[in-house]
Each structure stands twice: as C-alpha cells, then as structure tokens.
N, C-alpha and C. Protein backbone atom coordinates (compact mmCIF):
# COMPACT_ATOMS: atom_id res chain seq x y z
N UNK A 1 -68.27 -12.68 55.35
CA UNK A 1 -68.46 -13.46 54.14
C UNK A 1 -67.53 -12.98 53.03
N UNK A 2 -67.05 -11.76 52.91
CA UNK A 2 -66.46 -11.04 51.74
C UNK A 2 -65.22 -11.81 52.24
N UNK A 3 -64.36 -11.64 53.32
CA UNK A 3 -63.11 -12.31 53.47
C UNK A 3 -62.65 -13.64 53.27
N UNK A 4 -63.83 -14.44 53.72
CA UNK A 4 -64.29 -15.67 52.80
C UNK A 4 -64.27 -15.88 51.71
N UNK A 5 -64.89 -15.09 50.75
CA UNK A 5 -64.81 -14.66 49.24
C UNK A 5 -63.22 -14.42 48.72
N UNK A 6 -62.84 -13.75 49.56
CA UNK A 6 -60.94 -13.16 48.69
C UNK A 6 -60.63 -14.73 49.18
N UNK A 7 -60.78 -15.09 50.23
CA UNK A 7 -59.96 -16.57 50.71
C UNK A 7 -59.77 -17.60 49.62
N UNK A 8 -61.15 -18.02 49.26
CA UNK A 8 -61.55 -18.55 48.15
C UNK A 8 -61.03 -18.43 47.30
N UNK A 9 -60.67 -17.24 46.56
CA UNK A 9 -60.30 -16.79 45.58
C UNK A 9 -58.88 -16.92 45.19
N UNK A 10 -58.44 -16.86 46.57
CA UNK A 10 -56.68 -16.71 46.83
C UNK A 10 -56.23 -18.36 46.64
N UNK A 11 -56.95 -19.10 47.15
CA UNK A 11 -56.57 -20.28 47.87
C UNK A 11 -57.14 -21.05 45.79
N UNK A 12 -58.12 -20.96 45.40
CA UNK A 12 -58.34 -21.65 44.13
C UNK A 12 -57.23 -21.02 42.90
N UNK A 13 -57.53 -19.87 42.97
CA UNK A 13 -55.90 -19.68 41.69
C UNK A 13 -54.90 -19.17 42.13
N UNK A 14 -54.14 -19.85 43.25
CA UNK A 14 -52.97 -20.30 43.17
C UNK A 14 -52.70 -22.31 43.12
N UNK A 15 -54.04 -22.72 43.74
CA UNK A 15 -54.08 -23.87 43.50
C UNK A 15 -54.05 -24.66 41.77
N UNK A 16 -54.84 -23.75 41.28
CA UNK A 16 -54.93 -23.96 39.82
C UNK A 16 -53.63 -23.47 39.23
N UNK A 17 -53.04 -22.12 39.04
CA UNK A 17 -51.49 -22.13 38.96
C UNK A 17 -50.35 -23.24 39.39
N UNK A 18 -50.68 -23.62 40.34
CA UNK A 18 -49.40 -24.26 40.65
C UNK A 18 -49.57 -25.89 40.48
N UNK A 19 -50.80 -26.58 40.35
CA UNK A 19 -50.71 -27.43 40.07
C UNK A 19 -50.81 -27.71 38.58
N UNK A 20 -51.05 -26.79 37.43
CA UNK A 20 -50.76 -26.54 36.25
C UNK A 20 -49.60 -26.39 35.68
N UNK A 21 -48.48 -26.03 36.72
CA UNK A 21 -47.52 -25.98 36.61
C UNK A 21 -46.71 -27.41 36.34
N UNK A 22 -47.12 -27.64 37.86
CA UNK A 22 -46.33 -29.17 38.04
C UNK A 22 -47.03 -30.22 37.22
N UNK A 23 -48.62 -30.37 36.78
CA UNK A 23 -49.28 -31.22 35.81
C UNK A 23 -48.54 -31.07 34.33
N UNK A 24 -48.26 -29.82 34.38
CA UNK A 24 -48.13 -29.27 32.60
C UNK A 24 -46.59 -29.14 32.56
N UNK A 25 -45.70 -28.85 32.83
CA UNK A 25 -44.76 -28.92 32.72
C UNK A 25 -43.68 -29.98 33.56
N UNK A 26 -43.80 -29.83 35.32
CA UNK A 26 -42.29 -30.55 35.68
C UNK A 26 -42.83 -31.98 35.76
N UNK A 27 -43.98 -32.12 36.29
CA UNK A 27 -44.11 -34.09 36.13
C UNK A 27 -45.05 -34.74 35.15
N UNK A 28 -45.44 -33.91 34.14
CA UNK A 28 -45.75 -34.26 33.41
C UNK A 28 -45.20 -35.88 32.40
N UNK A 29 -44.09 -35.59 32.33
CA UNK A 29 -43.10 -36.93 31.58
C UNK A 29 -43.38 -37.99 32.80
N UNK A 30 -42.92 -37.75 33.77
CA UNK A 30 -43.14 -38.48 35.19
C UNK A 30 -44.68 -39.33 34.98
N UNK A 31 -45.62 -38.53 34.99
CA UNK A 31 -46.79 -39.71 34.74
C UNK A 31 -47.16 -40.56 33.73
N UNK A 32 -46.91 -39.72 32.51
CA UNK A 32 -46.38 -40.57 31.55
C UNK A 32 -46.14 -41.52 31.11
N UNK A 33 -44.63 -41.64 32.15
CA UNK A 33 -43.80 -42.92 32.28
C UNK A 33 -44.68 -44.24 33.41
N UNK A 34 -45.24 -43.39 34.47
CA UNK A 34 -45.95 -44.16 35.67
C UNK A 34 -46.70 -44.72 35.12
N UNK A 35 -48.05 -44.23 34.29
CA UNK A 35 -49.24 -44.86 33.98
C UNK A 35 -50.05 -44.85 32.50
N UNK A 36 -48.76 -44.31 31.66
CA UNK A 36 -48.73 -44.56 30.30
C UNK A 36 -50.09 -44.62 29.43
N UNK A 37 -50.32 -45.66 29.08
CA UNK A 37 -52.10 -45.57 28.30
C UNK A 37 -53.26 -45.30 28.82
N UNK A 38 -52.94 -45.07 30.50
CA UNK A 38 -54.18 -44.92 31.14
C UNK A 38 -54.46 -43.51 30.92
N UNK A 39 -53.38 -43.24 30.79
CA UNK A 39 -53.43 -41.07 31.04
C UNK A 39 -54.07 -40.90 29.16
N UNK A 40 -54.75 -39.76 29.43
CA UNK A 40 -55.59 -39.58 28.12
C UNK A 40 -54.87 -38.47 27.34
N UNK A 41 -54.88 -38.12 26.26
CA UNK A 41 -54.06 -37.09 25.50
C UNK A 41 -54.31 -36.08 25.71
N UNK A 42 -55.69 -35.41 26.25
CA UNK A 42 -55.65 -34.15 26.54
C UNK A 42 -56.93 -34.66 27.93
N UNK A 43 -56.70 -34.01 28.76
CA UNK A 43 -57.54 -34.06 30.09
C UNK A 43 -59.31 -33.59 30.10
N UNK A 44 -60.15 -33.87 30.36
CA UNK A 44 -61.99 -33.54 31.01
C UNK A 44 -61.46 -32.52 31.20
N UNK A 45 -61.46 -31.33 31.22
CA UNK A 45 -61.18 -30.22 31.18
C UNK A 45 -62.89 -29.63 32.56
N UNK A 46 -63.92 -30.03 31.85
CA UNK A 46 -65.35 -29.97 32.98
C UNK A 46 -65.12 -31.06 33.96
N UNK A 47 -64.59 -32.27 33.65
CA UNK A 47 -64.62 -33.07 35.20
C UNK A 47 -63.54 -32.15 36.02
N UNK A 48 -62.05 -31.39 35.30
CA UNK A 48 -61.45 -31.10 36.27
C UNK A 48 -61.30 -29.91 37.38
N UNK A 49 -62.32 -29.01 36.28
CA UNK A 49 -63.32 -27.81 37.06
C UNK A 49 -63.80 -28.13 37.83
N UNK A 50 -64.46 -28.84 37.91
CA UNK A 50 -65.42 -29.34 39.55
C UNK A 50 -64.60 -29.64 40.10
N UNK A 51 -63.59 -30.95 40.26
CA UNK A 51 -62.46 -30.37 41.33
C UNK A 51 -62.22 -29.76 41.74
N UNK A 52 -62.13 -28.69 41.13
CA UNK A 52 -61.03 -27.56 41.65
C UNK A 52 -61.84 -26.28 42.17
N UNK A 53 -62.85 -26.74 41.87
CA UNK A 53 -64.21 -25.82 42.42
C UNK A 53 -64.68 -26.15 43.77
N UNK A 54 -64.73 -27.37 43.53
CA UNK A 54 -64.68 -28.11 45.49
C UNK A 54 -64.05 -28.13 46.06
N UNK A 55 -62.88 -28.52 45.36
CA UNK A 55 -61.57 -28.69 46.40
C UNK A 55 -61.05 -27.73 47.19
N UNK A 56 -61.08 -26.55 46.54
CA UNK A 56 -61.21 -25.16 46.67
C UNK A 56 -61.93 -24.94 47.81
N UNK A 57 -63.13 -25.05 47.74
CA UNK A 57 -63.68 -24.58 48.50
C UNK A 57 -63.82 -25.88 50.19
N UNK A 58 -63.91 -26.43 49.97
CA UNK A 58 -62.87 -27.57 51.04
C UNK A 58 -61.85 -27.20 51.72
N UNK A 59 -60.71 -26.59 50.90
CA UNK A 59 -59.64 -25.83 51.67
C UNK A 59 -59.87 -24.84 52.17
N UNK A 60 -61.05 -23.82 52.07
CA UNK A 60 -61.49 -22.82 52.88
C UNK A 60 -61.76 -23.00 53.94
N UNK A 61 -62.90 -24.07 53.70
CA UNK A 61 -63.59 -24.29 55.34
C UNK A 61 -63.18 -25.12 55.75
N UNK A 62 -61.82 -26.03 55.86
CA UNK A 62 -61.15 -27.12 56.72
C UNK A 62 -60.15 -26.35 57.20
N UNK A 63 -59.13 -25.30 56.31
CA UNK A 63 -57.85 -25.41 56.76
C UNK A 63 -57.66 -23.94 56.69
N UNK A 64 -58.29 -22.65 55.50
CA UNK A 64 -58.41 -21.46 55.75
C UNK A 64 -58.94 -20.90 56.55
N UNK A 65 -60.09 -20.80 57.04
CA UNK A 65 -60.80 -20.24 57.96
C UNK A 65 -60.35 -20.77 59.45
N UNK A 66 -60.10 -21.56 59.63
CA UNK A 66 -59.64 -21.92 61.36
C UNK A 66 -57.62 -21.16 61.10
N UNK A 67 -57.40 -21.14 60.16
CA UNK A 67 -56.12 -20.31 60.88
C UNK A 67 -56.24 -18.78 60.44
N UNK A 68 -57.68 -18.29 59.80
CA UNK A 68 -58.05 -17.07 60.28
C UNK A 68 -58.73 -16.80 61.51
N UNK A 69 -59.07 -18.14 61.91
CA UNK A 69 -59.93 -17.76 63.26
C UNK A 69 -58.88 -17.59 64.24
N UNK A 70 -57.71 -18.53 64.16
CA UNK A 70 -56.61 -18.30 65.27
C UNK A 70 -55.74 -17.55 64.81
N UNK A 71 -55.51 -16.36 63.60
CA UNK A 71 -54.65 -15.40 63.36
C UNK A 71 -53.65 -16.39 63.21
N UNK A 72 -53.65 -17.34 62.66
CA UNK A 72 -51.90 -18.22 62.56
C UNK A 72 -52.55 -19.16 60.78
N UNK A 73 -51.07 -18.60 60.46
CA UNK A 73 -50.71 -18.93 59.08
C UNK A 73 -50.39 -19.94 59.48
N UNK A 74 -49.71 -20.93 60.12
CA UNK A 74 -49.45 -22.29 60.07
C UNK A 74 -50.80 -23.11 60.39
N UNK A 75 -51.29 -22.43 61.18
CA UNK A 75 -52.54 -23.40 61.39
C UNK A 75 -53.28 -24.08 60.12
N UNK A 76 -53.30 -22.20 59.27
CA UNK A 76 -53.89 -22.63 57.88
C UNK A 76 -52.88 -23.66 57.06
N UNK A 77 -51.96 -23.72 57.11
CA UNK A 77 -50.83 -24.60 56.48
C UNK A 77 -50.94 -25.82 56.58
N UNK A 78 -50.73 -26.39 57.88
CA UNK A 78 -50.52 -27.25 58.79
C UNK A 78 -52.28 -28.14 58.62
N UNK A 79 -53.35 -27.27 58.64
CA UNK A 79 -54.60 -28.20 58.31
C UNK A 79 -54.84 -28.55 56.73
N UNK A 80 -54.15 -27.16 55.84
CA UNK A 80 -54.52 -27.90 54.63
C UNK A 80 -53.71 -28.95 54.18
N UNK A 81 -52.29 -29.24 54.73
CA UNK A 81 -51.32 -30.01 54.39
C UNK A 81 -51.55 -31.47 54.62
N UNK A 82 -52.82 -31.27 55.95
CA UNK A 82 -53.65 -32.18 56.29
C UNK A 82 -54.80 -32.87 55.50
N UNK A 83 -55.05 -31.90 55.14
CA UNK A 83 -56.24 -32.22 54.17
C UNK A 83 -55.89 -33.00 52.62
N UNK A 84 -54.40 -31.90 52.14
CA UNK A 84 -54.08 -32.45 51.19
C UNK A 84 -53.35 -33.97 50.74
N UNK A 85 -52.86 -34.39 52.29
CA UNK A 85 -53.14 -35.82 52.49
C UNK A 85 -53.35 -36.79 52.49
N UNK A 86 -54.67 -36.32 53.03
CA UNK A 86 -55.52 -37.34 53.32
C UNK A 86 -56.51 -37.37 52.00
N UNK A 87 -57.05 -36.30 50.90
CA UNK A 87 -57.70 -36.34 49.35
C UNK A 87 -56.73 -37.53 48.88
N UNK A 88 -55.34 -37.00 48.69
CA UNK A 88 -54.45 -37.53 47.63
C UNK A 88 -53.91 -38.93 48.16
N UNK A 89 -54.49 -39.47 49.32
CA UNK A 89 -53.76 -40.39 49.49
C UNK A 89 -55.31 -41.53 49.61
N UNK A 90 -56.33 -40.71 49.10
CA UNK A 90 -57.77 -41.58 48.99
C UNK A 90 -57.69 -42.29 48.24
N UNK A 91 -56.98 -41.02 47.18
CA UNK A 91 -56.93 -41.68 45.58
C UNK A 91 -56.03 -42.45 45.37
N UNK A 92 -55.01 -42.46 45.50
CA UNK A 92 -53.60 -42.90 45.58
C UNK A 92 -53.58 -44.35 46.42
N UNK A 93 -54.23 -44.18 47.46
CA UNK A 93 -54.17 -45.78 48.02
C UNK A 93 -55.21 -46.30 47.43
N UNK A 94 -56.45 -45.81 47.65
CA UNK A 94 -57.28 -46.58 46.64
C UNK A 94 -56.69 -47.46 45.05
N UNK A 95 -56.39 -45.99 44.86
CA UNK A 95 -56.25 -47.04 43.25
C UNK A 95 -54.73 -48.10 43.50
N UNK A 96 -53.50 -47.75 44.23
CA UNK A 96 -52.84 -49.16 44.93
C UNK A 96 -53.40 -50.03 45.24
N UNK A 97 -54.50 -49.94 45.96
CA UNK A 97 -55.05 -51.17 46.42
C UNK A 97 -55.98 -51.90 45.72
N UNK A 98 -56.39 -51.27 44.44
CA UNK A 98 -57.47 -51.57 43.62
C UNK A 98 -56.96 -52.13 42.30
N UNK A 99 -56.39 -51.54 41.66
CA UNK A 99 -55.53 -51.99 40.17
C UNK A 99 -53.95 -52.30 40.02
N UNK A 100 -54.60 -53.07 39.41
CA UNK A 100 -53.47 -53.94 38.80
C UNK A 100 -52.37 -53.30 38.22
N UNK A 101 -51.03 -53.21 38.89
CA UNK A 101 -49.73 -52.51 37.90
C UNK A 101 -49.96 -50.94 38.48
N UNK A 102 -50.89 -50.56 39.30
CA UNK A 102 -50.56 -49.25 39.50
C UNK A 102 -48.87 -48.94 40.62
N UNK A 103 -48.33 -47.96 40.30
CA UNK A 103 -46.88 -48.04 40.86
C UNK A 103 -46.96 -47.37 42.13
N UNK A 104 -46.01 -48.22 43.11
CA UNK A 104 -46.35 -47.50 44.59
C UNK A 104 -45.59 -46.12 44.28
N UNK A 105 -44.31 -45.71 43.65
CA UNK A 105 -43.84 -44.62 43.12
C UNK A 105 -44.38 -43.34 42.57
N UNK A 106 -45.33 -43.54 42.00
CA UNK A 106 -46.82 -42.71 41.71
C UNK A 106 -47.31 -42.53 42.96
N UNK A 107 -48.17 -43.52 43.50
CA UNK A 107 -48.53 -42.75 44.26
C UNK A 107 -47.89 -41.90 45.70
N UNK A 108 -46.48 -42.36 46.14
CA UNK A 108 -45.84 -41.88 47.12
C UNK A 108 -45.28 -40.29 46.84
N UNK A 109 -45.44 -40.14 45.37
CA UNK A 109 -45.06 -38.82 44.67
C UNK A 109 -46.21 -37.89 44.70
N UNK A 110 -47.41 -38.65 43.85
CA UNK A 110 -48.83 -37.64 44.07
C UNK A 110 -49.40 -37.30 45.87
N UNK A 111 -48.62 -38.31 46.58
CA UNK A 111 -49.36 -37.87 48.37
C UNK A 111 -49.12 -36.67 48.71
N UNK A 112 -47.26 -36.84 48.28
CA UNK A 112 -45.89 -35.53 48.46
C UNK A 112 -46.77 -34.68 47.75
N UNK A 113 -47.40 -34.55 46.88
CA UNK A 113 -47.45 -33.50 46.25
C UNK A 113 -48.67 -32.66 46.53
N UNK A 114 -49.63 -33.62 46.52
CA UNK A 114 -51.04 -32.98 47.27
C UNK A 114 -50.81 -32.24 48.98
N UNK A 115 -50.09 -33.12 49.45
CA UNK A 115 -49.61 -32.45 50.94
C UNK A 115 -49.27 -31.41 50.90
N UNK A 116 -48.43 -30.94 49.68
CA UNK A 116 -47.78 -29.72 49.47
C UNK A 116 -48.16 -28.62 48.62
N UNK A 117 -48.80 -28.53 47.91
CA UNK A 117 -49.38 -28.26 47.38
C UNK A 117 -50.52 -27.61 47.84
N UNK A 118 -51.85 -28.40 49.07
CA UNK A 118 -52.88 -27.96 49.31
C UNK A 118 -52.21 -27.36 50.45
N UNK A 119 -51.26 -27.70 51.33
CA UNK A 119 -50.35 -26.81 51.85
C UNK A 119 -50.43 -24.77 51.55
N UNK A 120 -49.44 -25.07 50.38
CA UNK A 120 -49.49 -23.94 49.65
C UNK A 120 -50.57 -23.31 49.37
N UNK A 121 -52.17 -23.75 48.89
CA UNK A 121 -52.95 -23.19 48.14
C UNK A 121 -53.47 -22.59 49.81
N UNK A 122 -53.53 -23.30 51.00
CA UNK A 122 -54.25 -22.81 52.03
C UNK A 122 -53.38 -21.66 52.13
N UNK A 123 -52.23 -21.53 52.47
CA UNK A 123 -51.23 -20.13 52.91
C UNK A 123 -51.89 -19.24 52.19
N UNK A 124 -51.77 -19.34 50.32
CA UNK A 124 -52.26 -17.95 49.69
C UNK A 124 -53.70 -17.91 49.98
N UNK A 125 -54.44 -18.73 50.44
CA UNK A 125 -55.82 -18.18 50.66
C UNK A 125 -56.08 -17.42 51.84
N UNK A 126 -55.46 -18.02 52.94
CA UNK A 126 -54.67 -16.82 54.10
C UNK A 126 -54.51 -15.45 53.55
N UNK A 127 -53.53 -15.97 53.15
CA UNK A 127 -52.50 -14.27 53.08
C UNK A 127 -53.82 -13.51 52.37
N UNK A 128 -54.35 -13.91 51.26
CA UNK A 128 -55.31 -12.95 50.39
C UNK A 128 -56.50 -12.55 51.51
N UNK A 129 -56.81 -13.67 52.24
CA UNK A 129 -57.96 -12.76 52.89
C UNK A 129 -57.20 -11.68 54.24
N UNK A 130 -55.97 -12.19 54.52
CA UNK A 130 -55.63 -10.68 55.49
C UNK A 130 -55.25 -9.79 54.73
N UNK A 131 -54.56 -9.79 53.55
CA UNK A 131 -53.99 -8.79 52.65
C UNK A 131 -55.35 -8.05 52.45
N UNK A 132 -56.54 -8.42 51.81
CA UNK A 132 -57.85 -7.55 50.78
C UNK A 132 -59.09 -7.95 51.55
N UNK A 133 -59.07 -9.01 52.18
CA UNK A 133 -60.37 -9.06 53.30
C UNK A 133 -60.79 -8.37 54.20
C-alpha cells in the first residue's frame, strides 16, 4: 500500500506540474484563440482539484500499478497513454459532436496532449514508487 502511496504521489504532482505548465504558459494563447468567451478568466480552482484527485488516482490503478506488476516502465507508459486518450478524447469528441463552432483543431491538440501527458504522469508515478517505495 505505501508504494501505492509514493505512486500516487509521483504520478499527481508531476501531472499537476506539467499540465500547469502547458495550461499556464505554452497553450494558453492557443485556447484562447480556439474557444475564446467560453474559457473563463480565472479557472474552478475546487472543480479542478477533483480532477486531478481522480484522475490521479485512475492513473494508478489503470496504468501504474500493472507496469509495477510487470517491472516494465513502458507498460506503465503505454497504458496511461492509453488512458490519457481515451479521458481526453471523451471530452474532446463529445463536445465536437455536441456544440456548435467547437474546432476540430482543439480538440486534435487536447487528445495529443492528454495522450502525452497522462503518458508522462504514469512514468513519474513508476519511477517514484521504484525509486522510495
């Protein structure tokens, strides 16, 4: 359970780092431009905690823990990249297929990015639980 715990830990703040990164600084202008008045001036700050509190923990038990069970870092990679996917492309096709004026460009960018991204957050949740677990 403790290795579970660092996993968790590893896998949510680097997820929160790095998508703070790319939210707050590099595509920030990028959405902006995509979806303009819909985006709010400053973000739910509590809706986006729970995200990232689930999501988090989602990437543990889908895509961290089975490539600690098989000792393979890609496994963990390779399922969360999976995972990150198939979330971002819920939202992403959904709202394509749902509203009016949403840009297929948006969402072919947010899929890329969740893929990669939950990618990433599974590796450091890896590495942290073999590194301190």
């Amino acid at each position: 359970m403790k290795t579970l715990g660092i996993a968790y830990a590893g896998t949510l703040i680097s997820f929160l780092l790095v998508d703070a990164l790319w939210l707050g600084l590099v595509a920030r202008s990028f959405y902006q431009r995509q979806i303009g008045d819909l985006m709010l001036p400053n973000p739910y700050l509590g809706v986006a905690a729970v995200f990232y509190v689930f999501f988090a923990a989602a990437i543990v038990v889908l895509a961290v823990r089975p490539g600690l069970e098989a000792s393979s870092l890609w496994t963990a990679v390779g399922f969360g990249a999976v995972l990150g996917l198939a979330a971002y492309g819920t939202y992403d096709m959904t709202n394509l297929s749902t509203l009016k004026g949403w840009p297929v460009s948006l969402s072919v960018v947010d899929m890329v990015w969740g893929t990669v991204l939950t990618g990433l957050a599974s590796a450091c949740g890896y590495a942290a639980a073999r590194l301190f677990g």
